[in-house]
Protein backbone atom coordinates (compact mmCIF):
# COMPACT_ATOMS: atom_id res chain seq x y z
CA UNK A 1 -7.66 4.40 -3.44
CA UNK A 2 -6.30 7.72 -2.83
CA UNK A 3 -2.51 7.92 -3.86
CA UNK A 4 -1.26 9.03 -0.52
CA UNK A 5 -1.78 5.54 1.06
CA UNK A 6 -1.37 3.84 -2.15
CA UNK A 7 1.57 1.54 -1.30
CA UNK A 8 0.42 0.50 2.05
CA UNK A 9 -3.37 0.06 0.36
CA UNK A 10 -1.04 -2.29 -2.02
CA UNK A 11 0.62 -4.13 0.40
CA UNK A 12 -2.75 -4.44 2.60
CA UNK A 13 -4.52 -5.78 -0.63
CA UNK A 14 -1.48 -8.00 -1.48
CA UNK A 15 -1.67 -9.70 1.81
CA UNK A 16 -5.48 -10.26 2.13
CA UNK A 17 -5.12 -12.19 -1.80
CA UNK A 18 -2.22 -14.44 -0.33
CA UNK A 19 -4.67 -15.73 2.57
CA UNK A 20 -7.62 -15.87 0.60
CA UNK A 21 -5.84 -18.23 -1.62
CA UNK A 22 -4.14 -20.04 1.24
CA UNK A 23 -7.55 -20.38 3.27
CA UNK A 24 -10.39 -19.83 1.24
CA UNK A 25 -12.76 -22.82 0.04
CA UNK A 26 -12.98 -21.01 -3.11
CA UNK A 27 -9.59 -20.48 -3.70
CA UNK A 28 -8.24 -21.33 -7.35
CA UNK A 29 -5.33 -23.02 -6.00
CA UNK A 30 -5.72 -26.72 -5.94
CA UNK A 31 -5.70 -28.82 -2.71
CA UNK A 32 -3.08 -30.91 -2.71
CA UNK A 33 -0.78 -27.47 -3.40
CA UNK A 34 -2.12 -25.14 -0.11
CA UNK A 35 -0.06 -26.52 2.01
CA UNK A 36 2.73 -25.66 0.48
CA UNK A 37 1.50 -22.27 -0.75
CA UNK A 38 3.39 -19.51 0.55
CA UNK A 39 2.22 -16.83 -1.09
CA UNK A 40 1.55 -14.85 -5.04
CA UNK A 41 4.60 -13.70 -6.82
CA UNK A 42 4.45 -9.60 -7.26
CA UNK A 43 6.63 -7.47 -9.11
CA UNK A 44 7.51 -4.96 -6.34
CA UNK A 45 5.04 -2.22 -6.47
CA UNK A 46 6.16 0.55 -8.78
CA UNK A 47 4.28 4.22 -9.21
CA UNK A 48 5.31 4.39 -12.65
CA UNK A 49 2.77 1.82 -13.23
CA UNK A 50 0.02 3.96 -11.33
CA UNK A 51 -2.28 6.43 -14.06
CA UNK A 52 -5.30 8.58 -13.60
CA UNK A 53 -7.21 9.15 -16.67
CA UNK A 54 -9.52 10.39 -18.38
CA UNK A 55 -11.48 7.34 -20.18
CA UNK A 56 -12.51 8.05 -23.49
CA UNK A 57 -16.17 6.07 -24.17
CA UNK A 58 -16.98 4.80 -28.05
CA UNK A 59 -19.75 6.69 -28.82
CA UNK A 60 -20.71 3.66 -30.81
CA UNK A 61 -20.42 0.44 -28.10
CA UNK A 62 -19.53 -2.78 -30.30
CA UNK A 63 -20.30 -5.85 -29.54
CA UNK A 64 -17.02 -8.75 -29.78
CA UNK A 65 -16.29 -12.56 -29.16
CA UNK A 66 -13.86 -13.76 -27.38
CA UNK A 67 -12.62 -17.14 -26.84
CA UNK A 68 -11.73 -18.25 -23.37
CA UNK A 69 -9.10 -21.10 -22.33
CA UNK A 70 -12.48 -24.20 -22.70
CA UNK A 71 -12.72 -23.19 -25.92
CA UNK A 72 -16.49 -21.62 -25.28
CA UNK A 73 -17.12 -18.05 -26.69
CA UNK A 74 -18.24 -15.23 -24.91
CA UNK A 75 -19.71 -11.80 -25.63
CA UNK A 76 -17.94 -8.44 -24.83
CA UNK A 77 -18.87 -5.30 -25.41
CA UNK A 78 -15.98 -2.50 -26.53
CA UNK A 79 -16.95 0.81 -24.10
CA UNK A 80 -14.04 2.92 -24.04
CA UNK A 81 -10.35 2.93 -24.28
CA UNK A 82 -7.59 4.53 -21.84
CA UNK A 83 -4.94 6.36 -23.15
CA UNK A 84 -1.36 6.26 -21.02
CA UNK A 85 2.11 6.94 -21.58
CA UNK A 86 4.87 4.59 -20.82
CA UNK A 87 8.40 5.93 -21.19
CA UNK A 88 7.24 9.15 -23.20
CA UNK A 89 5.43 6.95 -25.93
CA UNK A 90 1.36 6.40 -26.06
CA UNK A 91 -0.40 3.43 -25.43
CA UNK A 92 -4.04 2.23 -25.64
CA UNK A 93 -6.27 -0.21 -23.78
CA UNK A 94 -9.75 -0.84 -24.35
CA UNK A 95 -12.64 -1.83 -21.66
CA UNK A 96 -15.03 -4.05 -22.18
CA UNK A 97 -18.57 -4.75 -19.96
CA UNK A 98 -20.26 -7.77 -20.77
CA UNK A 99 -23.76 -6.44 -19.76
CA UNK A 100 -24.74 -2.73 -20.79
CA UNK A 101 -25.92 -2.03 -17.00
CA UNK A 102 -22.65 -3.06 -15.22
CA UNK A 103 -20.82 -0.19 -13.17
CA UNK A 104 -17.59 -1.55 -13.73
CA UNK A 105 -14.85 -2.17 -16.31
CA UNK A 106 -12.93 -5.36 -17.02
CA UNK A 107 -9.42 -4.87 -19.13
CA UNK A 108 -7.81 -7.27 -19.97
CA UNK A 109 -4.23 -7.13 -21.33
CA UNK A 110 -0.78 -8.87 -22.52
CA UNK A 111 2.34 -7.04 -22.83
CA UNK A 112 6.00 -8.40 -23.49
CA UNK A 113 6.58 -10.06 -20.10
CA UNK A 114 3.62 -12.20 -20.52
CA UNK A 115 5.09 -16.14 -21.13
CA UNK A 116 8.10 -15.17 -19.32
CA UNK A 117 7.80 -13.92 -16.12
CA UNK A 118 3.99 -13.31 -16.28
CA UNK A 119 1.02 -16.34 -16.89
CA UNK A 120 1.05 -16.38 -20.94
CA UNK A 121 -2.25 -15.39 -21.53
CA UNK A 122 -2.17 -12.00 -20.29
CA UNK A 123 -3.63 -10.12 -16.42
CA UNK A 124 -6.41 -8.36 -15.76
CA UNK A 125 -7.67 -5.02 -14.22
CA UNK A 126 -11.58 -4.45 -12.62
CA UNK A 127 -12.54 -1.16 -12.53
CA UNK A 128 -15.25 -0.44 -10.91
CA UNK A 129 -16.86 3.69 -10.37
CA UNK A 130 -16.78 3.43 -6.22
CA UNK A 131 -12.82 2.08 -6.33
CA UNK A 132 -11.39 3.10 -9.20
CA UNK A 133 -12.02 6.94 -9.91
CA UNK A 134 -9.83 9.27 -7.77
CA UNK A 135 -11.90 12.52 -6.56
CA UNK A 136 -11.56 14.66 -9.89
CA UNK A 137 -13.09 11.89 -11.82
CA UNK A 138 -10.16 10.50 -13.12
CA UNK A 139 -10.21 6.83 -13.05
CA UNK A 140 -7.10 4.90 -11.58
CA UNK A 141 -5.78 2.04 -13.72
CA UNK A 142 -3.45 0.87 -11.63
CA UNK A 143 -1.17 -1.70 -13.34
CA UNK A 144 0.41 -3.00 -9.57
CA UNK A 145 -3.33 -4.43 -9.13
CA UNK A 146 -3.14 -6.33 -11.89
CA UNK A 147 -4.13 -9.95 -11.88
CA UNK A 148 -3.64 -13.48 -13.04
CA UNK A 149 -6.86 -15.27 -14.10
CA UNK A 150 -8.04 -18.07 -12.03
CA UNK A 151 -7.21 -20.82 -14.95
CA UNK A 152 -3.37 -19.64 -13.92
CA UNK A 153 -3.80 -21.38 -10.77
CA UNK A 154 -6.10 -24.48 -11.75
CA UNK A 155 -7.11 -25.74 -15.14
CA UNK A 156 -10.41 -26.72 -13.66
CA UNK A 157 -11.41 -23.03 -14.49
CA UNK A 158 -12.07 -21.09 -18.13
CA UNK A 159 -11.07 -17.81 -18.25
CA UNK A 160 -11.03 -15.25 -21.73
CA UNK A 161 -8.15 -14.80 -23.65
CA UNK A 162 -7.03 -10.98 -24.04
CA UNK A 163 -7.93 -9.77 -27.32
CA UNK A 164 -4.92 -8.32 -29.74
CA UNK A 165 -6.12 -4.95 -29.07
CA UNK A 166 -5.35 -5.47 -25.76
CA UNK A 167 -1.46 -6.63 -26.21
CA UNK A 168 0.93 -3.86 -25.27
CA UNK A 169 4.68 -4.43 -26.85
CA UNK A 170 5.95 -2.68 -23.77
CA UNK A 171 6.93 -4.55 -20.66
CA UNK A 172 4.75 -3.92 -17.83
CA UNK A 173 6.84 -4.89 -14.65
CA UNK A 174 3.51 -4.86 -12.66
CA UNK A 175 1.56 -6.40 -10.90
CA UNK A 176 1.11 -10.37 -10.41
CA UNK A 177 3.90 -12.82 -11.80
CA UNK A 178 3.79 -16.39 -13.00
CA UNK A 179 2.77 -18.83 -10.40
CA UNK A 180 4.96 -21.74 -11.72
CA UNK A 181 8.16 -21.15 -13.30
């Protein structure tokens, strides 16, 4: 997503989620709530939340559990961190794959909205080589993209909880917002 066109790419994106979870069979929200559904809550989008970076892979790829919202474990592996700065001071996430040969990135995160005006258990960001690198290499984590799980919307669904290596003390005003207050 080149940055020129970023907030209308935002917007565009932003509207196309709001129908697919109006419309869609597949959609996480329940049923009997659609017809009432007008729409995700968004933090307004915000270019201080908008990096390219350089991602730094482990040389040595480890291997972690983590526990997701049924109580079943899955397996991630650790492949490289990002390194931003928020207000001047450094932070870190990691990105995990959960299969060696995927060509994208799943990060996972909490900061200190999350249980207050974001779902408790933390967003997410995909990145993924065709979408997410800029033309210099750089890859674009994007915080404005970043998502609820689907177990936000419906219980019926288990999603993984965000590892403590992933929780950021710094507000990330961002993104996706609670769904219910």
């Amino acid at each position: 997503m080149p940055f020129e066109n970023w907030k209308e790419d935002l917007e565009m994106n932003r509207t196309s989620k709001d129908y697919f979870f109006a419309q869609n069979l597949q959609s996480p929200i329940p049923m009997d709530e659609r017809e009432n559904f007008d729409g995700l809550k968004y933090y307004p989008p915000d270019p201080t939340f908008y990096f390219e970076l350089d991602f730094h892979e482990h040389a040595k790829k480890e291997s972690i559990q983590i526990q997701d919202t049924k109580e079943n474990m899955r397996t991630l592996i650790r492949w490289g961190k990002f390194i931003f700065k928020i207000d001047g001071k450094e932070y870190i996430l990691q990105a995990y794959k959960s299969d060696p040969n995927e060509k994208h990135f799943f990060v996972p995160f909490r900061d200190a909205t999350s249980g207050k005006e974001t779902y408790g258990a933390g967003k997410y960001l995909d990145l993924d080589e065709k979408n997410s690198k800029n033309g210099m290499g750089k890859w674009i984590l994007d915080f404005n993209l970043a998502y609820n799980p689907f177990c936000a919307y419906n219980e019926d669904y288990a999603c993984p909880f965000v590892t403590p290596e992933n929780w950021l003390k710094v507000p990330i005003l961002a993104g996706e917002k609670k769904y219910h207050d």
